[in-house]
Each structure stands twice: as structure tokens, then as C-alpha cells.
C-alpha atoms as a PDB file:
ATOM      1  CA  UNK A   1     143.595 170.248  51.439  1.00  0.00           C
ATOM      2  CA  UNK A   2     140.937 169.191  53.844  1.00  0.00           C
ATOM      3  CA  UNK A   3     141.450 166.920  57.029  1.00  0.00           C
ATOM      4  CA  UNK A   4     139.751 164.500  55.757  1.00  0.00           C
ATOM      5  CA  UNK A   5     141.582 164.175  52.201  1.00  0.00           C
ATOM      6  CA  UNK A   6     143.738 161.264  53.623  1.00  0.00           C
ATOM      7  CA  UNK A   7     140.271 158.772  53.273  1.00  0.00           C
ATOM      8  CA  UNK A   8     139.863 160.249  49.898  1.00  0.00           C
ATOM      9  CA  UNK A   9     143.434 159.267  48.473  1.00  0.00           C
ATOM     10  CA  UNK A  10     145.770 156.176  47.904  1.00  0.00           C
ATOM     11  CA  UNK A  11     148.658 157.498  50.478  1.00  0.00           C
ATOM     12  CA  UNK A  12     147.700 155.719  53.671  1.00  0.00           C
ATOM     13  CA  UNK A  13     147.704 152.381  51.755  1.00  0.00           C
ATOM     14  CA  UNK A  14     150.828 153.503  49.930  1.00  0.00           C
ATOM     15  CA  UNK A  15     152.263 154.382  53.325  1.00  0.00           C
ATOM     16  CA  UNK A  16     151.417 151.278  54.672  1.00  0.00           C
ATOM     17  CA  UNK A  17     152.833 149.184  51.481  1.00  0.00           C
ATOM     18  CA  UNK A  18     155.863 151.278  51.543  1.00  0.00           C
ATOM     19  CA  UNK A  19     157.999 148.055  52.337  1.00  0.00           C
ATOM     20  CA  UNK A  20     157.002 146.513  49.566  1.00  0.00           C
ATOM     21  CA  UNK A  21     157.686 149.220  46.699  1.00  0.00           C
ATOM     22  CA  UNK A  22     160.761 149.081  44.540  1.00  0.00           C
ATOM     23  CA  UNK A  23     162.233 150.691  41.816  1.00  0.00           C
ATOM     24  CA  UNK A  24     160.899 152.966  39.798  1.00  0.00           C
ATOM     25  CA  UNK A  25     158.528 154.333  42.599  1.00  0.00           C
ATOM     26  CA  UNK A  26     161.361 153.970  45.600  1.00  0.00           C
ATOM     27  CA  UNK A  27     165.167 155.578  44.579  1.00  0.00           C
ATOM     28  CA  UNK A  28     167.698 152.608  44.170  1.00  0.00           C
ATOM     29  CA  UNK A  29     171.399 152.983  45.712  1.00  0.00           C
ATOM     30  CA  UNK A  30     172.200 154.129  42.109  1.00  0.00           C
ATOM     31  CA  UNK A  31     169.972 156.859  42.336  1.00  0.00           C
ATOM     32  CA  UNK A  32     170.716 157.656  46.061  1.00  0.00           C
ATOM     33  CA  UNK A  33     174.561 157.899  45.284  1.00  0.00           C
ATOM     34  CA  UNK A  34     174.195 160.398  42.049  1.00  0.00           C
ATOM     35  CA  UNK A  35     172.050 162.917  44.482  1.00  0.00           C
ATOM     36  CA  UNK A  36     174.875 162.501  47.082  1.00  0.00           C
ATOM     37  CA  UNK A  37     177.417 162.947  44.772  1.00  0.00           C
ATOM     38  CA  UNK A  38     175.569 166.268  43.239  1.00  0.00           C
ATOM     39  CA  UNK A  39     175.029 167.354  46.912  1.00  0.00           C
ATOM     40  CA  UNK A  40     178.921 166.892  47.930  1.00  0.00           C
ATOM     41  CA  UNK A  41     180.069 169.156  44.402  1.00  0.00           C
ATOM     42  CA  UNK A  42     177.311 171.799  45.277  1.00  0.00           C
ATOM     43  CA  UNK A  43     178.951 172.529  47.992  1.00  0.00           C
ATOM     44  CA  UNK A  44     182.518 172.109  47.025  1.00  0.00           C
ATOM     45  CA  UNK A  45     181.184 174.713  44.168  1.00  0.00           C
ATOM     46  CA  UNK A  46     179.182 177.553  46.639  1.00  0.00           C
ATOM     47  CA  UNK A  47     181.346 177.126  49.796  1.00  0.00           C
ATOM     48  CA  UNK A  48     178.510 176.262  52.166  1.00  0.00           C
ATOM     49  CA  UNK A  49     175.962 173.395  52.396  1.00  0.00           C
ATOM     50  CA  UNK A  50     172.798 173.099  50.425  1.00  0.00           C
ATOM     51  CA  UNK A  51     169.570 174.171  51.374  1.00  0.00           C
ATOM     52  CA  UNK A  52     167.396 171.244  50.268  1.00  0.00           C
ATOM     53  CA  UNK A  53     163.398 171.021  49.475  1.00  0.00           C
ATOM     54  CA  UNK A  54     162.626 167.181  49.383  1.00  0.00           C
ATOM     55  CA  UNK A  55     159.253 166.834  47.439  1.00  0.00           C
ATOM     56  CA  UNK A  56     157.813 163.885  49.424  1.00  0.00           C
ATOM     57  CA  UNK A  57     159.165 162.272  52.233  1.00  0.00           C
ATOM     58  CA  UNK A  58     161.089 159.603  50.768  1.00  0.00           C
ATOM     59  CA  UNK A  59     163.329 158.004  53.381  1.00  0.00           C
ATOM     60  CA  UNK A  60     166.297 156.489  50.861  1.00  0.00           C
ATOM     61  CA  UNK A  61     166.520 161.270  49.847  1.00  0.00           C
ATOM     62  CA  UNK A  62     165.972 162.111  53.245  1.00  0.00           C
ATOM     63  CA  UNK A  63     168.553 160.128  55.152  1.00  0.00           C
ATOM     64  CA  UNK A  64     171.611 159.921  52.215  1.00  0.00           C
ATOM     65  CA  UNK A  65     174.899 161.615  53.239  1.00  0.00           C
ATOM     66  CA  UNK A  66     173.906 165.433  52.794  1.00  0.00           C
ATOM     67  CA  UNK A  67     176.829 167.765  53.329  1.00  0.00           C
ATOM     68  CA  UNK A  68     177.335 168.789  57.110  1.00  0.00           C
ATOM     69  CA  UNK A  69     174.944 171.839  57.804  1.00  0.00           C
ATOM     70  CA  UNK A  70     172.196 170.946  55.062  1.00  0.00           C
ATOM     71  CA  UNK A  71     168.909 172.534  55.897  1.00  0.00           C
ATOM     72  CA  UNK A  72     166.089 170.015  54.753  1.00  0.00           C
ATOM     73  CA  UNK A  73     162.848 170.741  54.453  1.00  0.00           C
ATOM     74  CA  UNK A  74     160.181 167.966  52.976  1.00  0.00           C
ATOM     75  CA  UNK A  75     156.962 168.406  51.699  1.00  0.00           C
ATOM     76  CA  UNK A  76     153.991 166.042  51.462  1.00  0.00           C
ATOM     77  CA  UNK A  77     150.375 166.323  50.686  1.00  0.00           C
ATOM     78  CA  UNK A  78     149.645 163.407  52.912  1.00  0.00           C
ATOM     79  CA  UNK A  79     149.875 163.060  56.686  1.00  0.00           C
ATOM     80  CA  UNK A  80     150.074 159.144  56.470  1.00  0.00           C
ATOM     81  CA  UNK A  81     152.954 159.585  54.310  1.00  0.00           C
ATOM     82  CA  UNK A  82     154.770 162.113  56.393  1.00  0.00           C
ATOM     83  CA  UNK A  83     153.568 159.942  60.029  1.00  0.00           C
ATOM     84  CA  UNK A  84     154.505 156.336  58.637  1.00  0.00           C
ATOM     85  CA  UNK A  85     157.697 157.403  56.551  1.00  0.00           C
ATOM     86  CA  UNK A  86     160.034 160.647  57.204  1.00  0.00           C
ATOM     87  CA  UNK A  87     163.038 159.602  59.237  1.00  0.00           C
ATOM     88  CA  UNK A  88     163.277 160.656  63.235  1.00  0.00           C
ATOM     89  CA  UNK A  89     167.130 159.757  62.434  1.00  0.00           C
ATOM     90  CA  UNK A  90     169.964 159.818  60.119  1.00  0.00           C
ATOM     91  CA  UNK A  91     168.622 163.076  58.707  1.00  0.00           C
ATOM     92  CA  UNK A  92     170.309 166.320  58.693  1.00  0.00           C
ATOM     93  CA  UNK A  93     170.100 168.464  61.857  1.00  0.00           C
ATOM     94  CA  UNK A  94     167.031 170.460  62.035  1.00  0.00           C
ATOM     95  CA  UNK A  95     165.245 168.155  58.684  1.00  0.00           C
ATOM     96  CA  UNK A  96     161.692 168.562  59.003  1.00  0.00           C
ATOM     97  CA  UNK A  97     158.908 167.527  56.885  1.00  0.00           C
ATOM     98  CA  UNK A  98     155.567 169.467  56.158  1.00  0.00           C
ATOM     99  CA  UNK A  99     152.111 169.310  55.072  1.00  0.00           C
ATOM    100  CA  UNK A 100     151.737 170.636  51.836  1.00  0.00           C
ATOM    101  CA  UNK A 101     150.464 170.838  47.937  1.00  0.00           C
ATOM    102  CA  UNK A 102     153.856 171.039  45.696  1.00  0.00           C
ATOM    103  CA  UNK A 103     152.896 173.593  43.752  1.00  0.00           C
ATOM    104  CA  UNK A 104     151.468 175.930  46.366  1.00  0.00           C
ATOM    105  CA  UNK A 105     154.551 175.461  49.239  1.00  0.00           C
ATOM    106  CA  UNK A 106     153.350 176.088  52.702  1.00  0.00           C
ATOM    107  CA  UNK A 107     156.553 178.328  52.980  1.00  0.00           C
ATOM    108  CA  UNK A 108     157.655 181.888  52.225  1.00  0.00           C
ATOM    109  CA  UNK A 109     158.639 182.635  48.837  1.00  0.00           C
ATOM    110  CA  UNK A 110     162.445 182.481  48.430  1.00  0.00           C
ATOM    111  CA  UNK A 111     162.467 180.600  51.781  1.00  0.00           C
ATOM    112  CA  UNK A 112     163.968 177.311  50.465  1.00  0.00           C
END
């Protein structure tokens, strides 16, 4: 992942267009409620709040009801995705997003 692999791609228009994208590209309040709803009986299950890797930085995941004390980390190839779309609100505590390839996490093994 090179500096300049934002000119190379489709995510700064994507970011830019984000406004305009529905369903099935952008999570509907369907979707949203069954991930809050599997969040909420984690935690009733293991006693303590999820520790959640978001793969991408979409804003409908980032910013739905998480448990009190969710740890959220996001991950996203793109910088114009991460600049023009991860919350600075209504996320849990702490949530941060990162630059990163999916299947090579810029994080320590077991870490997440």
C-alpha cells in the first residue's frame, strides 16, 4: 500500500458519492438493528463488552448502539474513505479507525 494508491483506486470517488449509496453497498436499519441486537446478547452471554474489528469504516456499523465499554477498531485500505467517512461522534469511547489491507491487519496478532 503505497501513498499514492488513493489516485489509483475508486475510494475517493466512492467517498465522495457516499451520500448517494444505498442498499446493498450501505447497511439498512434492518441490518444495523440485527448487529446491535447480536452485540447486546454477546455481552449478556461473556459478561463484558465486545471487542469489535469493523472492516471498513462504515458510519451506519460504526455509530449503532454498541454495548457500554466496546473497544472498536476499523480498518480501511483507503485514506479518503477513513478522512471523508469514520464518525468523530456517536462512536464508542476510544473507536479508532486505521489504515490497512484486511487480510494483512496493521495490528498484533490476537490484538482484536
Amino acid at each position: 500500500m503505497g501513498p499514492d494508491d488513493d489516485a489509483r483506486d475508486h475510494w475517493p470517488r466512492h467517498a465522495r458519492a457516499w451520500a448517494r449509496i444505498g442498499p446493498p453497498l450501505r447497511p439498512v436499519a434492518d441490518d444495523v438493528a440485527r448487529v446491535a441486537a447480536e452485540a447486546a446478547a454477546w455481552t449478556a452471554a461473556h459478561g463484558r463488552a465486545p471487542r469489535v474489528l469493523l472492516l471498513g469504516v462504515t458510519p451506519e456499523l460504526a455509530t449503532l448502539p454498541w454495548p457500554a465499554g466496546t473497544e472498536l477498531v476499523a480498518i480501511d485500505r483507503s485514506a479518503a474513505m477513513i478522512g471523508a467517512l469514520f464518525p468523530t461522534t456517536g462512536v464508542p469511547a476510544g473507536a479508532r479507525a486505521a489504515r490497512g489491507e484486511w487480510l494483512a491487519l496493521p495490528r498484533a496478532d490476537r490484538s482484536v
